[in-house]
Protein backbone atom coordinates (compact mmCIF):
# COMPACT_ATOMS: atom_id res chain seq x y z
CA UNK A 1 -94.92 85.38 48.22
CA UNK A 2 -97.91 85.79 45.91
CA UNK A 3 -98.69 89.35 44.54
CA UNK A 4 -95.61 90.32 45.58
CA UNK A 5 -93.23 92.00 43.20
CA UNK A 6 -89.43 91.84 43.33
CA UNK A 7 -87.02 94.65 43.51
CA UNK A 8 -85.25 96.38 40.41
CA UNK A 9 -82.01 94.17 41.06
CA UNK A 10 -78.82 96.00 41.14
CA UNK A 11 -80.50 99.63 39.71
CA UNK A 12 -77.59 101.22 41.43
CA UNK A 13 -74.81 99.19 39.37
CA UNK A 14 -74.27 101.94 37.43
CA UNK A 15 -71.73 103.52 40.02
CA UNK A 16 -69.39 101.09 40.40
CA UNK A 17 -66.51 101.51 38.97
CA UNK A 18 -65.57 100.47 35.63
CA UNK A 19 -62.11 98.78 33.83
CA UNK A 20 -61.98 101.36 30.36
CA UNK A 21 -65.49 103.18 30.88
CA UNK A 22 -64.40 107.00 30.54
CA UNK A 23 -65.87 109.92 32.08
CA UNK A 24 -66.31 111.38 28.28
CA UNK A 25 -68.64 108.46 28.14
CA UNK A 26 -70.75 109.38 31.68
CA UNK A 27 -74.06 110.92 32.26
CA UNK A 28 -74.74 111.69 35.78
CA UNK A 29 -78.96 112.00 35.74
CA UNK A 30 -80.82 112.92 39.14
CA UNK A 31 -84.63 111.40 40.07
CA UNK A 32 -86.03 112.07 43.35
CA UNK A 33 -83.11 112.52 45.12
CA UNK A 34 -81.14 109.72 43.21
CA UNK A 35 -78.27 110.03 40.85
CA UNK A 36 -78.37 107.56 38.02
CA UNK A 37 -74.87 106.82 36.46
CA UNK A 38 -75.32 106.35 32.74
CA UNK A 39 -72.31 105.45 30.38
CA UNK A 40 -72.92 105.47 26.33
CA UNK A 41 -76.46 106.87 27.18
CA UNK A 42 -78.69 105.98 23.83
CA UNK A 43 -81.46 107.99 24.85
CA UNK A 44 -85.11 106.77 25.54
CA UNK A 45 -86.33 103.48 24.27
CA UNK A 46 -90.40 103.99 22.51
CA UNK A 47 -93.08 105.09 24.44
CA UNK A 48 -96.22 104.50 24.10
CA UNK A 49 -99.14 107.30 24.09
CA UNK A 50 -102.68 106.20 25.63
CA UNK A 51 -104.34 109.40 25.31
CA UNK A 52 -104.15 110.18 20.91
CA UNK A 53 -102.30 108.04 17.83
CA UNK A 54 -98.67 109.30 17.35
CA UNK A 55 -96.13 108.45 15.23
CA UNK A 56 -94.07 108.04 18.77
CA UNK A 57 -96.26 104.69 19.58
CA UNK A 58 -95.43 103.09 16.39
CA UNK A 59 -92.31 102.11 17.37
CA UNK A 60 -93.27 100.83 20.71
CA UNK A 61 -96.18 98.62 19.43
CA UNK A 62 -94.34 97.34 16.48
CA UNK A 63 -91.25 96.25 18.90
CA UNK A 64 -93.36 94.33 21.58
CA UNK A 65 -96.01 92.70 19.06
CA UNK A 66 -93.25 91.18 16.84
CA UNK A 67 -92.36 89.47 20.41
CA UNK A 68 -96.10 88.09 20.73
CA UNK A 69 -95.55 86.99 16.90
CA UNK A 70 -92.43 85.56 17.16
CA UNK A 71 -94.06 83.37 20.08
CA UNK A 72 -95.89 81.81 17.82
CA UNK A 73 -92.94 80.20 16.21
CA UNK A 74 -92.23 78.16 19.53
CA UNK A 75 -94.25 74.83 18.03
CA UNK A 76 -92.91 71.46 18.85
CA UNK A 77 -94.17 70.41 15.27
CA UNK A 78 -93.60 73.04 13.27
CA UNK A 79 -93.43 72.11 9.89
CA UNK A 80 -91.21 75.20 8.62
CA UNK A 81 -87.81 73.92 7.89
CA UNK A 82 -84.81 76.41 7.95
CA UNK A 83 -80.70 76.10 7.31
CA UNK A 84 -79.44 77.18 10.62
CA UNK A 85 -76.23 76.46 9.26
CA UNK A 86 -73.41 79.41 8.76
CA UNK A 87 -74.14 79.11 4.81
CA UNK A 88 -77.63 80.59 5.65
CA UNK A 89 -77.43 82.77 8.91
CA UNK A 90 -74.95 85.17 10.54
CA UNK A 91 -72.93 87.71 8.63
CA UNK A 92 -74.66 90.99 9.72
CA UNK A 93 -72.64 93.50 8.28
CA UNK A 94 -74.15 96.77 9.43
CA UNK A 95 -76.61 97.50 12.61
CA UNK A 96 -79.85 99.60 12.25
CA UNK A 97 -78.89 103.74 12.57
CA UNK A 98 -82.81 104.46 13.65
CA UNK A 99 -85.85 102.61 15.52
CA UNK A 100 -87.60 103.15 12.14
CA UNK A 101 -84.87 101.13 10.75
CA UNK A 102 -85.74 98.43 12.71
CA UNK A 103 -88.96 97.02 10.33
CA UNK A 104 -86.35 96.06 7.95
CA UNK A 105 -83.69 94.12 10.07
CA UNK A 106 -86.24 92.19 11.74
CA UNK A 107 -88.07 89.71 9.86
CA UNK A 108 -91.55 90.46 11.68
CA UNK A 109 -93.50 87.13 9.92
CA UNK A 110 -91.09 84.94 9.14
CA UNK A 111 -88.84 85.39 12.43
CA UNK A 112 -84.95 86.36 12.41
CA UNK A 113 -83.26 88.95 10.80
CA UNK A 114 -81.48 90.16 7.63
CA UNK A 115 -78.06 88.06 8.30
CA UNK A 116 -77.93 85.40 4.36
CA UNK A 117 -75.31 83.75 5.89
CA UNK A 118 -71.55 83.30 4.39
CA UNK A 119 -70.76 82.00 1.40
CA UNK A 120 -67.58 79.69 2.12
CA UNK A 121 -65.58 78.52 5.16
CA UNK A 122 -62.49 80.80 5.01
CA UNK A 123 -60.52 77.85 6.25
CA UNK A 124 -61.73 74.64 4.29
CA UNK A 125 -62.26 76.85 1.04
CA UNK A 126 -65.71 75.05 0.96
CA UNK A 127 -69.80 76.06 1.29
CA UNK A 128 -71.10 75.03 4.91
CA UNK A 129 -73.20 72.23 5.23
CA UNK A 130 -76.46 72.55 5.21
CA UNK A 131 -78.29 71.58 8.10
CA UNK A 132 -82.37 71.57 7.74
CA UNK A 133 -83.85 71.80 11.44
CA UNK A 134 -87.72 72.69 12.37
CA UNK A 135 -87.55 76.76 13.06
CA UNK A 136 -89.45 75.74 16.34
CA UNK A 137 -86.94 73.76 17.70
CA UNK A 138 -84.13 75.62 16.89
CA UNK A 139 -86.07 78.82 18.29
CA UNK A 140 -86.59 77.17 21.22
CA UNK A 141 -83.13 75.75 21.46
CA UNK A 142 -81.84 79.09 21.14
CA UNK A 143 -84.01 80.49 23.77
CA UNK A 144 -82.95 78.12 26.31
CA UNK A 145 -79.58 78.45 25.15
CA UNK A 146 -78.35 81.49 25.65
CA UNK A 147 -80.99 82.08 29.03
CA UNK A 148 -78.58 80.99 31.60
CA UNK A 149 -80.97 80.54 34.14
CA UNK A 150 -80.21 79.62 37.69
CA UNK A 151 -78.92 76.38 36.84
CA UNK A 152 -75.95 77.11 35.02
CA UNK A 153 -73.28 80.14 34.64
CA UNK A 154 -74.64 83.84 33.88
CA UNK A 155 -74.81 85.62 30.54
CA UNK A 156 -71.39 86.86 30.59
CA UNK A 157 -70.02 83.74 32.39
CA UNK A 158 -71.58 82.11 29.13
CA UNK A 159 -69.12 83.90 27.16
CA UNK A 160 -66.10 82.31 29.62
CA UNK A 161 -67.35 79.23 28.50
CA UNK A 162 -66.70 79.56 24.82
CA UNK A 163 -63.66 81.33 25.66
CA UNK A 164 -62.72 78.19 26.91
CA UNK A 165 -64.39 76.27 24.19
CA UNK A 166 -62.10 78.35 21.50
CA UNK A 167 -58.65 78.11 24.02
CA UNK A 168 -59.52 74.00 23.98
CA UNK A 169 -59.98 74.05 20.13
CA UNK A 170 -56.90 71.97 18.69
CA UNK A 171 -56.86 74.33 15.36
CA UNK A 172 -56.28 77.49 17.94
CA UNK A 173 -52.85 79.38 17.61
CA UNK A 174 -52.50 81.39 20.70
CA UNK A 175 -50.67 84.25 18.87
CA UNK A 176 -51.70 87.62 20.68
CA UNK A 177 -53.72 89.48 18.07
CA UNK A 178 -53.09 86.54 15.68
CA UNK A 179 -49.42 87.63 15.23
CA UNK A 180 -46.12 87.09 16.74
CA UNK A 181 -44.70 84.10 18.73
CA UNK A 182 -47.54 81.39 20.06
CA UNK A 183 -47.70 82.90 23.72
CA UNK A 184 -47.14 80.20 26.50
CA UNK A 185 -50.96 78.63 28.08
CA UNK A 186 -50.31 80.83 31.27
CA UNK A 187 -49.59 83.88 29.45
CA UNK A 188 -51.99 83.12 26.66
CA UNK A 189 -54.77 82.31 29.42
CA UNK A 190 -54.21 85.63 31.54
CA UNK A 191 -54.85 87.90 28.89
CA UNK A 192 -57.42 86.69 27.32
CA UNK A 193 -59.18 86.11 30.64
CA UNK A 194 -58.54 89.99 31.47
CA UNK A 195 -59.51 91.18 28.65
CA UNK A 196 -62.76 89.43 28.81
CA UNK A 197 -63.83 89.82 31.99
CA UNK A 198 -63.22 93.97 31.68
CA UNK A 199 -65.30 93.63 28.53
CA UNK A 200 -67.93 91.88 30.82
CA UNK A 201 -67.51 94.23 33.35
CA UNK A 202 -68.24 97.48 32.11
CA UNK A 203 -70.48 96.09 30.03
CA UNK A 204 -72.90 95.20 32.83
CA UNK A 205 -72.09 98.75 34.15
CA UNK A 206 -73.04 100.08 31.13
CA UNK A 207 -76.39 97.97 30.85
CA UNK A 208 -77.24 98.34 34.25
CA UNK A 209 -76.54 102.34 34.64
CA UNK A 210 -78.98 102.34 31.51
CA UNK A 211 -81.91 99.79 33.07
CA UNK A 212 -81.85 101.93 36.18
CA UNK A 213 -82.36 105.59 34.60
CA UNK A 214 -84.62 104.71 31.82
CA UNK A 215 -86.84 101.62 34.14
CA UNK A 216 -88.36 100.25 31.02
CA UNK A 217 -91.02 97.58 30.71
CA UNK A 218 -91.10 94.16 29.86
CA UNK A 219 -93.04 91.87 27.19
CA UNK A 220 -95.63 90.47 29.39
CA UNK A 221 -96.22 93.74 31.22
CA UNK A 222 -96.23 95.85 27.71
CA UNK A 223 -98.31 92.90 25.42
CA UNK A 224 -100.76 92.67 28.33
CA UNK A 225 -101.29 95.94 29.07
CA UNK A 226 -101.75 96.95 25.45
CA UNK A 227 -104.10 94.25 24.78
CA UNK A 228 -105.79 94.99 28.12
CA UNK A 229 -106.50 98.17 25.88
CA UNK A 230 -107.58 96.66 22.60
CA UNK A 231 -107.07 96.70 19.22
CA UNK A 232 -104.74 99.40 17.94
CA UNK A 233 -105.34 99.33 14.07
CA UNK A 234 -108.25 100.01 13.49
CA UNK A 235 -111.05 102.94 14.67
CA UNK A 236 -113.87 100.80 12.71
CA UNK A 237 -113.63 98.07 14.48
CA UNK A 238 -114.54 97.27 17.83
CA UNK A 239 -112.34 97.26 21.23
CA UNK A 240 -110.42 100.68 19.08
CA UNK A 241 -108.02 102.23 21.79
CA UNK A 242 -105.17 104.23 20.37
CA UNK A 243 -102.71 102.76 23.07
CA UNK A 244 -103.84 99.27 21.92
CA UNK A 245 -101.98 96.27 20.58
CA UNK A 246 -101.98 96.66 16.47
CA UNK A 247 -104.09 93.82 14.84
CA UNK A 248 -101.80 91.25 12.69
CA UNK A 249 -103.88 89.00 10.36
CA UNK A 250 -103.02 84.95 12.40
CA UNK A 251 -101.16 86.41 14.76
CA UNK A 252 -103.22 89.07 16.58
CA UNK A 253 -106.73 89.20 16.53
CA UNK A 254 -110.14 89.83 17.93
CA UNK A 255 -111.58 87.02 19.43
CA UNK A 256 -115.30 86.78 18.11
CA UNK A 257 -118.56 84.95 18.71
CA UNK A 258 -118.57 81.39 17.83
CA UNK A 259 -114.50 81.31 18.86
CA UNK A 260 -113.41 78.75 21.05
CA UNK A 261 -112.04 81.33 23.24
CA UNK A 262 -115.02 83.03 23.42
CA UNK A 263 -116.04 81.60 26.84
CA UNK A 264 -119.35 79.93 27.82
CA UNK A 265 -121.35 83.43 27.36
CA UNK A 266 -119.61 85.05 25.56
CA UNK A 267 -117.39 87.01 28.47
CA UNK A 268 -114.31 86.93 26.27
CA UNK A 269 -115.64 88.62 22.53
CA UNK A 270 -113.87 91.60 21.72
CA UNK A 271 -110.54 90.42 23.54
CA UNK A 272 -107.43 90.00 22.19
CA UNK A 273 -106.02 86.79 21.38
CA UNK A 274 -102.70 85.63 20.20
CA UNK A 275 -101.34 83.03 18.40
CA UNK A 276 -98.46 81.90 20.35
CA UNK A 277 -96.91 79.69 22.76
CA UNK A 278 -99.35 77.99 25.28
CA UNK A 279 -97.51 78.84 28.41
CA UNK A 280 -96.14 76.34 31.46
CA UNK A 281 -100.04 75.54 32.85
CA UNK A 282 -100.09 73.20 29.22
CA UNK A 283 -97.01 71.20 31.09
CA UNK A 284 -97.44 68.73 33.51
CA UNK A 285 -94.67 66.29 32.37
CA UNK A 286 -91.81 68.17 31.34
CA UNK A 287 -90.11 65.33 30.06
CA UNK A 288 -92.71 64.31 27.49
CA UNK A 289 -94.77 67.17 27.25
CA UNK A 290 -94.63 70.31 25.04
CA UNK A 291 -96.58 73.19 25.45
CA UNK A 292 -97.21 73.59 21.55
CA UNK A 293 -98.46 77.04 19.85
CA UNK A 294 -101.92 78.11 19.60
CA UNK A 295 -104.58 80.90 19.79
CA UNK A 296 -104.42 82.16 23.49
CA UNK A 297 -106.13 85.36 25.42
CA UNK A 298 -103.21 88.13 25.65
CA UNK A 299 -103.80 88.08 29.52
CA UNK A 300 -102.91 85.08 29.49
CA UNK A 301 -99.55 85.36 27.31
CA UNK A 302 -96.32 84.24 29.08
CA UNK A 303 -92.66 84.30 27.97
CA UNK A 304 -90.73 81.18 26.70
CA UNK A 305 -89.28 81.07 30.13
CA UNK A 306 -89.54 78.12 32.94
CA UNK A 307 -92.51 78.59 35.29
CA UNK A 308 -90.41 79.90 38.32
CA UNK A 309 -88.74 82.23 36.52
CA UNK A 310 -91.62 84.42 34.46
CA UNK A 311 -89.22 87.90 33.45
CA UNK A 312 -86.08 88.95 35.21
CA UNK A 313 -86.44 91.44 38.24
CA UNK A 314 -85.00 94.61 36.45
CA UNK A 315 -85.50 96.51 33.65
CA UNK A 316 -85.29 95.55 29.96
CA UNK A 317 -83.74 98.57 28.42
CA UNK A 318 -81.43 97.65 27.28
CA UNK A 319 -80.61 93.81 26.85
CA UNK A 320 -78.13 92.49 28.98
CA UNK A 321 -77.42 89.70 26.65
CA UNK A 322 -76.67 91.93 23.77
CA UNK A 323 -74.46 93.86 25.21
CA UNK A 324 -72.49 91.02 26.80
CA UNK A 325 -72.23 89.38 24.09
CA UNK A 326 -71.57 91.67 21.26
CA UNK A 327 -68.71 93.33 24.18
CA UNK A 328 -67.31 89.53 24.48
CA UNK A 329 -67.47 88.86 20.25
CA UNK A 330 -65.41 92.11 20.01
CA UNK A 331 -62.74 90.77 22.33
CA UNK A 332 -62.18 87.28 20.95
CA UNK A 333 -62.17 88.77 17.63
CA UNK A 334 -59.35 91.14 18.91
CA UNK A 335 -57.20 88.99 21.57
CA UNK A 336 -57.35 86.48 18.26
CA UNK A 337 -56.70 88.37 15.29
CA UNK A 338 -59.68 86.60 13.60
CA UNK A 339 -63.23 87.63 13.38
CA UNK A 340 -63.78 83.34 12.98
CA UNK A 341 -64.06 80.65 14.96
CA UNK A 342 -61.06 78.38 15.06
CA UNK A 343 -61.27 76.42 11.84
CA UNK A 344 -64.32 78.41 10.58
CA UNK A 345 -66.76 76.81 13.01
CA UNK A 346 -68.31 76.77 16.64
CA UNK A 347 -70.61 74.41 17.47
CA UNK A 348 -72.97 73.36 20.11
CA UNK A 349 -75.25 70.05 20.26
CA UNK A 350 -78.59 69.62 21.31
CA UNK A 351 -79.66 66.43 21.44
CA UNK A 352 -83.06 65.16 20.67
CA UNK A 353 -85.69 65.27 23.49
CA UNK A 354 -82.74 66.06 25.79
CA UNK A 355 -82.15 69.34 25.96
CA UNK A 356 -85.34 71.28 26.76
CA UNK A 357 -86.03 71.58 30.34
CA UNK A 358 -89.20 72.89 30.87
CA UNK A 359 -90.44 70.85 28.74
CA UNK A 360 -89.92 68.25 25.97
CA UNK A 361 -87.90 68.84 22.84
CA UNK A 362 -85.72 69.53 20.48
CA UNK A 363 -87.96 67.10 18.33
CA UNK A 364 -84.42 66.54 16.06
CA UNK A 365 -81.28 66.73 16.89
CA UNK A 366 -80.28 70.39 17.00
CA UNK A 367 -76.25 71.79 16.95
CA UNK A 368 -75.68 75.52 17.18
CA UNK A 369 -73.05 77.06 14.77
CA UNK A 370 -71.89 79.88 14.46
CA UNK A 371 -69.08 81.11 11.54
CA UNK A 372 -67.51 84.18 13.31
CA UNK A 373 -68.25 85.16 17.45
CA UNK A 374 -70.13 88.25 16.05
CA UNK A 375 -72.63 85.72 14.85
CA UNK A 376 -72.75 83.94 17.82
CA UNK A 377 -73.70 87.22 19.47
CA UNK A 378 -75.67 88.14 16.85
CA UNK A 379 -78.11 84.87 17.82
CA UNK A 380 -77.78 85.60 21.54
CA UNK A 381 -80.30 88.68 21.11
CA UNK A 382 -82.41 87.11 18.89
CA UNK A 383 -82.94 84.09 21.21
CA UNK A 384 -84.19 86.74 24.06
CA UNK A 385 -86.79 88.01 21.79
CA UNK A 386 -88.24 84.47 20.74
CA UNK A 387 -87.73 83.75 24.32
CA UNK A 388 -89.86 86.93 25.04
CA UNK A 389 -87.20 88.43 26.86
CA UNK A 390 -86.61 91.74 24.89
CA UNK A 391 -88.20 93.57 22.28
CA UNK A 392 -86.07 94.85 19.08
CA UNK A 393 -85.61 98.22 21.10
CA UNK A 394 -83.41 96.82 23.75
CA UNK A 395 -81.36 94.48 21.39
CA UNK A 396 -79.66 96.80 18.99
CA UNK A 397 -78.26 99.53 21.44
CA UNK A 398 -76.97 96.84 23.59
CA UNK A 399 -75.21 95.77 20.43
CA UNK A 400 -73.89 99.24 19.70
CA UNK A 401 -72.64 99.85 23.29
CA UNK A 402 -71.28 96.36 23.62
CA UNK A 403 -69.07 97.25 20.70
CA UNK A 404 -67.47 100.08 22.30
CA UNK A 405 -67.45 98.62 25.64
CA UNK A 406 -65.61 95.73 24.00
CA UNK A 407 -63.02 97.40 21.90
CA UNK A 408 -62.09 100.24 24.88
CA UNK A 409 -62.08 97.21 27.42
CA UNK A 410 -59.35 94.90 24.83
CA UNK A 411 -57.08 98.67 24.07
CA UNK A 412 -57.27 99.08 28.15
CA UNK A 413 -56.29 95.69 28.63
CA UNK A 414 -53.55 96.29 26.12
CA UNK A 415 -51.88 98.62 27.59
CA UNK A 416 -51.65 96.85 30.64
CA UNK A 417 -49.76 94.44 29.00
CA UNK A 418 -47.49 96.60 27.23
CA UNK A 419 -46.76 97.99 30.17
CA UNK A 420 -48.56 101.36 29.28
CA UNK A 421 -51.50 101.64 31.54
CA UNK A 422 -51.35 103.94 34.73
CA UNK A 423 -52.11 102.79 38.43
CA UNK A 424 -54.47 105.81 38.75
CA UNK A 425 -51.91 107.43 41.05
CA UNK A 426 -52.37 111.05 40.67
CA UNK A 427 -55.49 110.68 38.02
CA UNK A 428 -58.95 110.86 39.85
CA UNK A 429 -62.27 109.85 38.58
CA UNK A 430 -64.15 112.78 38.23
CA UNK A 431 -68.36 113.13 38.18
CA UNK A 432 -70.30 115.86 36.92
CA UNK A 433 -73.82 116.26 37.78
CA UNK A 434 -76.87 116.89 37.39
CA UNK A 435 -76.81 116.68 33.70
CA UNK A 436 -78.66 118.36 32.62
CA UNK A 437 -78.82 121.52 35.30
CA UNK A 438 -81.06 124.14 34.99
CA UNK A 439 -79.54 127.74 34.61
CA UNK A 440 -78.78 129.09 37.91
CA UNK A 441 -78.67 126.02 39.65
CA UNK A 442 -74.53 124.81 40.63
CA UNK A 443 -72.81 122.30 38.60
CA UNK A 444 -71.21 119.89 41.31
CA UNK A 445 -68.02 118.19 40.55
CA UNK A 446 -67.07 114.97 42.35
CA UNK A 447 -63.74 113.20 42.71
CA UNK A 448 -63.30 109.54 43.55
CA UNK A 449 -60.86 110.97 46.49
CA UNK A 450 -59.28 114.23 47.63
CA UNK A 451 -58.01 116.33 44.52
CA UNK A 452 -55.60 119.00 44.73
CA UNK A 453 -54.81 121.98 42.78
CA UNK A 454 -57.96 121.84 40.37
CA UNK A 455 -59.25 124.25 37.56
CA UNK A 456 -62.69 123.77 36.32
CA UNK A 457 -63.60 125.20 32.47
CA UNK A 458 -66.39 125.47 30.69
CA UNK A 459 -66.96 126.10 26.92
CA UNK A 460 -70.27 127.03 25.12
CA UNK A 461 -70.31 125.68 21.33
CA UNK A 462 -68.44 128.48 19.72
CA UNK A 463 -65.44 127.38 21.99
CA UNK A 464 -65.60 130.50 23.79
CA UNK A 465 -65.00 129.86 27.80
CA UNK A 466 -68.02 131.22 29.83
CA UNK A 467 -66.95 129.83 33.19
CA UNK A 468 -64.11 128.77 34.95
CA UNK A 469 -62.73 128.07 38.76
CA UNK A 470 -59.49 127.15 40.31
CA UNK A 471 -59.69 124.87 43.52
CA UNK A 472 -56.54 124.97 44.95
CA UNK A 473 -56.48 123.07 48.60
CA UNK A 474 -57.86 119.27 48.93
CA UNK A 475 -61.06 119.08 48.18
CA UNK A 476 -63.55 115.57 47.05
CA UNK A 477 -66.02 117.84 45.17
CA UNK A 478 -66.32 121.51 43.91
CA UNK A 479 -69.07 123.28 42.69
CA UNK A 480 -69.18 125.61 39.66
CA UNK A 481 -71.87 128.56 38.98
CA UNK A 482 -74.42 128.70 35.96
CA UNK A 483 -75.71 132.05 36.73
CA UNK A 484 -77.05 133.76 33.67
CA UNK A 485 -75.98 131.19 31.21
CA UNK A 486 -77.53 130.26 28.17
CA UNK A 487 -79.60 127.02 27.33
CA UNK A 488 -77.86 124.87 25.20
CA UNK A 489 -74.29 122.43 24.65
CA UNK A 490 -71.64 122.80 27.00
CA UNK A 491 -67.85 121.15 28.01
CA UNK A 492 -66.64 121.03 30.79
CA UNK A 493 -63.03 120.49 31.55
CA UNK A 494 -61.64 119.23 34.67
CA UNK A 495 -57.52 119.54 34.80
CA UNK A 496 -55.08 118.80 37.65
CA UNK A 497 -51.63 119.00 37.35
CA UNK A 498 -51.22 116.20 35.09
CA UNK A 499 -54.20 115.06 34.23
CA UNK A 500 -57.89 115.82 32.48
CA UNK A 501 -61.38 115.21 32.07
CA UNK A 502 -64.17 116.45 29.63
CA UNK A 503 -67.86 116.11 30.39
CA UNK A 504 -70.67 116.81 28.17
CA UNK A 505 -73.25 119.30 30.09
CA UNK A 506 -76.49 120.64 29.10
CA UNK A 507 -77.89 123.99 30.59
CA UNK A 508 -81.54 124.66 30.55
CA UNK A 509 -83.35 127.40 31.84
């Protein structure tokens, strides 16, 4: 219905439980009466402050107007050409430590990031082709790409897909790890199917837990808001608001008398306007219209998304996508013993004025390529920021957590077929929360089913035991004093009789 907004979809997923997420890896967080579940917590995204300029809305403002800028690159005749060939993009080697890191990954201007690309096919000995597309339509191929909107499979399913794409690939051995004997299709099949779809699986627990505790906003709520604001550059100029959108010379300006966007009197002067993507209302033909770039009012800024489907009904912190993917370029580099694609090359083709669905383009011939699947993952976040998806501060912890999620999903998945792993018999899941308590207030610990003959520990920093409680009849949870303790680090150790759990805990008064 109009006006009406949707639910936070699946806020609670955090809960469920996961294939190799750990309890050493859990945050339990409470909020009005809620407990959020939060694996591989990476702390808040940036904030923005309204009230005074802070070093703290830097990073906020930077992150969401590169997203209006990079909008800009969406023209159906853009006359910058690029190599979007594996000679010129991919080969990230190392992932930004710091959100002030992030200026320097991200190409803010110019669009992608700091990957140059590799320098030979390992397989054919020889440079990659080069392959000179407009950066508009391969943007915008890319966007639409890796969306997975409700026509096709979901972001993880996505990753099934090339699965299958590499398993179909004639060069493909099917060794396990890339060694030993070729495994048979069905055996070669089941585990790399398992040990994807774990991968996938905690990886959306791990998003998900994170999206619901932290609620963060999206690009058209955060670029319209801030230039609902004004200008955040500059105090000597007009529309000055310290929570407003910064100023970037042809991307993000003032509009001023004598503009075109200045309205019929004038109503509009002192706005913000953006140079950017035109938005679905410039598309009445889909199949032989594009919307084009140009200077637009920042209220009226939209995502690179189909007209039904404006931003995703949860939160944005962190992406989805980049944790999906980087999780799912972990395990097909592991279950294959090779960080490439079969024969040095994936590929996917876009055919001229075919592919677009919201409206007309690629104006060329486009294929995706990709060298290695961490490349491949690599260009699944950046398509959600051109596609105005994400900002820079949910891509890169997605991409950190998706890298543990992925390698502790593939060792889980090994031991399974090793024969290693445990049922669970005898080992329960065990929950610690609130994290942090306040002094005073009980630690509660919660089992996934009745425990028996339980000792609780806990350790301050100096590894000197402050607390500890032995539960010795069936209980599901147990609750352990803080009385006079300290603010500051704790563990917490939860044994049974043949098993063991550490949690992190933090007391404050």
């Amino acid at each position: 219905m109009p006006g009406q907004v949707p639910e936070f979809l699946s806020a609670e997923w955090g809960q469920v439980v996961g294939f190799a997420l750990g309890n050493i890896d859990l945050d339990i967080y409470e909020r009005e009466g809620s407990n959020y579940w939060v694996y591989h917590d990476p702390g808040p995204p940036p904030l923005l402050d309204t009230t005074k300029t802070r070093k703290i809305s830097e990073a906020y403002k930077w992150s969401f107007a590169l997203v209006a800028v990079w909008s800009g690159h969406l023209a159906s005749n853009d006359d910058k050409l690029w190599d979007i060939s594996p000679g010129s993009i991919g080969n990230i080697q190392s992932l930004p430590e710091t959100v002030q890191e992030y200026p320097y990954f991200y190409k803010l201007l110019e669009g992608g990031d700091m990957g140059r690309g590799h320098a030979r096919n390992p397989y054919t000995g020889e440079p990659y082709e080069p392959q000179m597309v407009p950066r508009g339509d391969y943007a915008r191929v890319l966007a639409e790409f890796w969306a997975d909107g409700p026509e096709s499979e979901t972001p993880p399913g996505h990753w099934f897909s090339i699965l299958n794409y590499v398993n179909d690939h004639p060069l493909l051995e099917k060794r396990f790890k890339g060694t030993g004997p070729v495994l048979g299709e069905l055996e070669w099949d089941v585990k790399a199917y398992f040990s994807l779809g774990g991968a996938v699986h905690d990886a959306a627990i791990a998003a998900w837990g994170i999206k619901g505790w932290y609620d963060y906003v999206r690009p058209v709520s955060a670029i319209r808001y801030m230039a609902e604001l004004g200008q955040g550059s500059d105090p000597g100029q007009p529309r000055y608001h310290p929570g407003g959108i910064p100023l970037i010379e042809n991307y993000i300006e003032l509009v001023e008398e004598g503009d075109p966007l200045a309205g019929s009197s004038n109503q509009n002067v002192g706005k913000i306007k953006l140079y950017a993507w035109r938005g679905p209302q410039y598309i009445d033909q889909p199949e032989t219209i594009a919307a084009g770039v140009g200077w637009i009012l920042a209220e009226n800024w939209w995502p690179y998304q189909r007209p039904t489907f404006v931003t995703p009904p949860f939160a944005g912190y962190i992406s989805g996508h980049s944790t999906f993917s980087r999780a799912a370029a972990e395990v097909l580099t592991l279950i294959t013993g090779d960080e490439y694609f079969p024969g040095g090359m994936g590929e996917f083709y876009a055919p001229k004025n075919e592919f677009l669905v919201f409206e007309e383009g690629p104006s060329v011939d486009v294929t995706l390529q990709w060298a290695t699947y961490r490349d491949a993952s690599d260009q699944t976040s950046l398509s959600r920021i051109w596609g105005g998806i994400h900002p820079p501060a949910d891509d890169i912890p997605g991409r950190r957590i998706g890298i543990k999620v992925g390698v502790a999903a593939f060792q889980k998945a090994e031991q399974y077929f090793q024969g290693e792993a445990t049922t669970g018999e005898g080992e329960p899941q065990t929950f610690a929360y609130p994290n942090p308590q306040q002094s005073g207030k009980p630690l509660t610990i919660a089992f996934n089913g009745p425990a028996f003959n339980v000792s609780l520990e806990l350790f301050n920093v100096l590894g000197q035991r402050v607390r500890s409680k032995r539960e010795e009849t069936l209980a599901d949870r147990i609750t352990l004093s803080t009385d006079a303790l300290a603010s500051g680090f704790y563990i917490l150790k939860v044994r049974g009789a043949n098993w063991q759990s550490i949690h992190k805990m933090t007391i404050i008064k």
